[in-house]
Protein backbone atom coordinates (compact mmCIF):
# COMPACT_ATOMS: atom_id res chain seq x y z
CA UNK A 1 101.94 78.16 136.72
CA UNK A 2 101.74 82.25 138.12
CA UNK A 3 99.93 84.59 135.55
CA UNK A 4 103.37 86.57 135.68
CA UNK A 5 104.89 83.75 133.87
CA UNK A 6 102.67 83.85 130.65
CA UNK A 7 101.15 81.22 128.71
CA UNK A 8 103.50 79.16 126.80
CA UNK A 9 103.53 81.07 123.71
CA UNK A 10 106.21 83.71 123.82
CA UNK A 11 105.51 87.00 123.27
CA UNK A 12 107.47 89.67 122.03
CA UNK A 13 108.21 92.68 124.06
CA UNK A 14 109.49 94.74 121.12
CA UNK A 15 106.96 95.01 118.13
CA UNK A 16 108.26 95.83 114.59
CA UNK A 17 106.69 99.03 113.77
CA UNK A 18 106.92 101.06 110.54
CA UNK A 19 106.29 104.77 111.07
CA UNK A 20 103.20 105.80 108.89
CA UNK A 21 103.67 106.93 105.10
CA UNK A 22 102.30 110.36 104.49
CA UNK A 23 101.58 109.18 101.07
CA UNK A 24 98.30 106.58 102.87
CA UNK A 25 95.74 108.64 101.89
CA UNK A 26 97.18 108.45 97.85
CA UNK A 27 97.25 104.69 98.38
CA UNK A 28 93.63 104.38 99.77
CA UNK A 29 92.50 106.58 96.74
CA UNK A 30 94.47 104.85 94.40
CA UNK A 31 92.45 101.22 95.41
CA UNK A 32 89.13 103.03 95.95
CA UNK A 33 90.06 104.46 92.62
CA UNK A 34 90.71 100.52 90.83
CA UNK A 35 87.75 99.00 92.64
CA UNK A 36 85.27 101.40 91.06
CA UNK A 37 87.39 100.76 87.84
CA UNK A 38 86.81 97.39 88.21
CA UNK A 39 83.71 97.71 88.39
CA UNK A 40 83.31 100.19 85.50
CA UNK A 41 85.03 97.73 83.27
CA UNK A 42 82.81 94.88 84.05
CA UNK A 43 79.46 97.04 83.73
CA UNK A 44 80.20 99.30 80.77
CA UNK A 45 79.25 96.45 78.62
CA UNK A 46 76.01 96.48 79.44
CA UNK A 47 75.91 100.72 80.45
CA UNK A 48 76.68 101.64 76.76
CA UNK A 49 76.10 99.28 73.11
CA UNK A 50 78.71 100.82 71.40
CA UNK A 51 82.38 99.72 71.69
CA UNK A 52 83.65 103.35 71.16
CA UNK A 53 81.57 104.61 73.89
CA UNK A 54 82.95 101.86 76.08
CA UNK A 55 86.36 102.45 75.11
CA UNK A 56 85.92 106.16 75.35
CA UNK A 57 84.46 106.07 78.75
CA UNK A 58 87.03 103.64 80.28
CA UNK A 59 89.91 106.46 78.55
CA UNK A 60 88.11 109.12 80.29
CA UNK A 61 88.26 107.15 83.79
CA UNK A 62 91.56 106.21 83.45
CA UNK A 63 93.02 109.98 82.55
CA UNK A 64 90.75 111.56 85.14
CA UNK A 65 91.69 108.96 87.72
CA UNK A 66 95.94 109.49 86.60
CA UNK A 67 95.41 113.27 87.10
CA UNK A 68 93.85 113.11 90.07
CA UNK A 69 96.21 111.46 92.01
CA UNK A 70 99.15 113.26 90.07
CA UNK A 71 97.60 116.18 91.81
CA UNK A 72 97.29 114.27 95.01
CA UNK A 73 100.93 113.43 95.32
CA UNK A 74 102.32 117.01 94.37
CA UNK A 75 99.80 118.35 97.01
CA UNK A 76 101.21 115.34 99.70
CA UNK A 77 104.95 116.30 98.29
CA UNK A 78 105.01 119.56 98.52
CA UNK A 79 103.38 119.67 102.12
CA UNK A 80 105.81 117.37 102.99
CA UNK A 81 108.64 119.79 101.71
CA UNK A 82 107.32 123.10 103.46
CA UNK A 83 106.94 121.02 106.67
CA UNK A 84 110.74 120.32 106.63
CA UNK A 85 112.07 123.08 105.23
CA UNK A 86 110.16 125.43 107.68
């Protein structure tokens, strides 16, 4: 068998790409965000003796975490918008 034949798997000459989403940086921020949520969940047990602590402190996460990547996405958004408007 030549090398310019190829093994006898076929290959595909055309890949299926999908262009990037601007939004990637939201979604790696949004899982960094639920692992250390995760985490927080499992630990705040032990962090604080008091349920209303706990519950306070997982609130707290959760609304800081939701505005921060409300603000993320606007920022993304709107970027997005100047780049094709201008």
């Amino acid at each position: 068998m030549n090398d310019s034949e190829g093994g006898s798997v076929p290959q595909n000459k055309r890949r299926f790409t999908v262009a990037a989403s601007p939004l990637n940086p939201a979604k790696l921020e949004l899982g960094l965000i639920l692992f250390v949520g995760i985490f927080l969940l499992f630990s705040v047990g032990s962090i604080f003796e008091s349920q209303a602590t706990q519950i306070a402190v997982l609130l707290s996460y959760g609304l800081i975490s939701m505005i921060w990547l409300i603000i993320r996405v606007r920022r993304i958004m709107q970027n997005l918008d100047e780049k094709t408007d201008g």
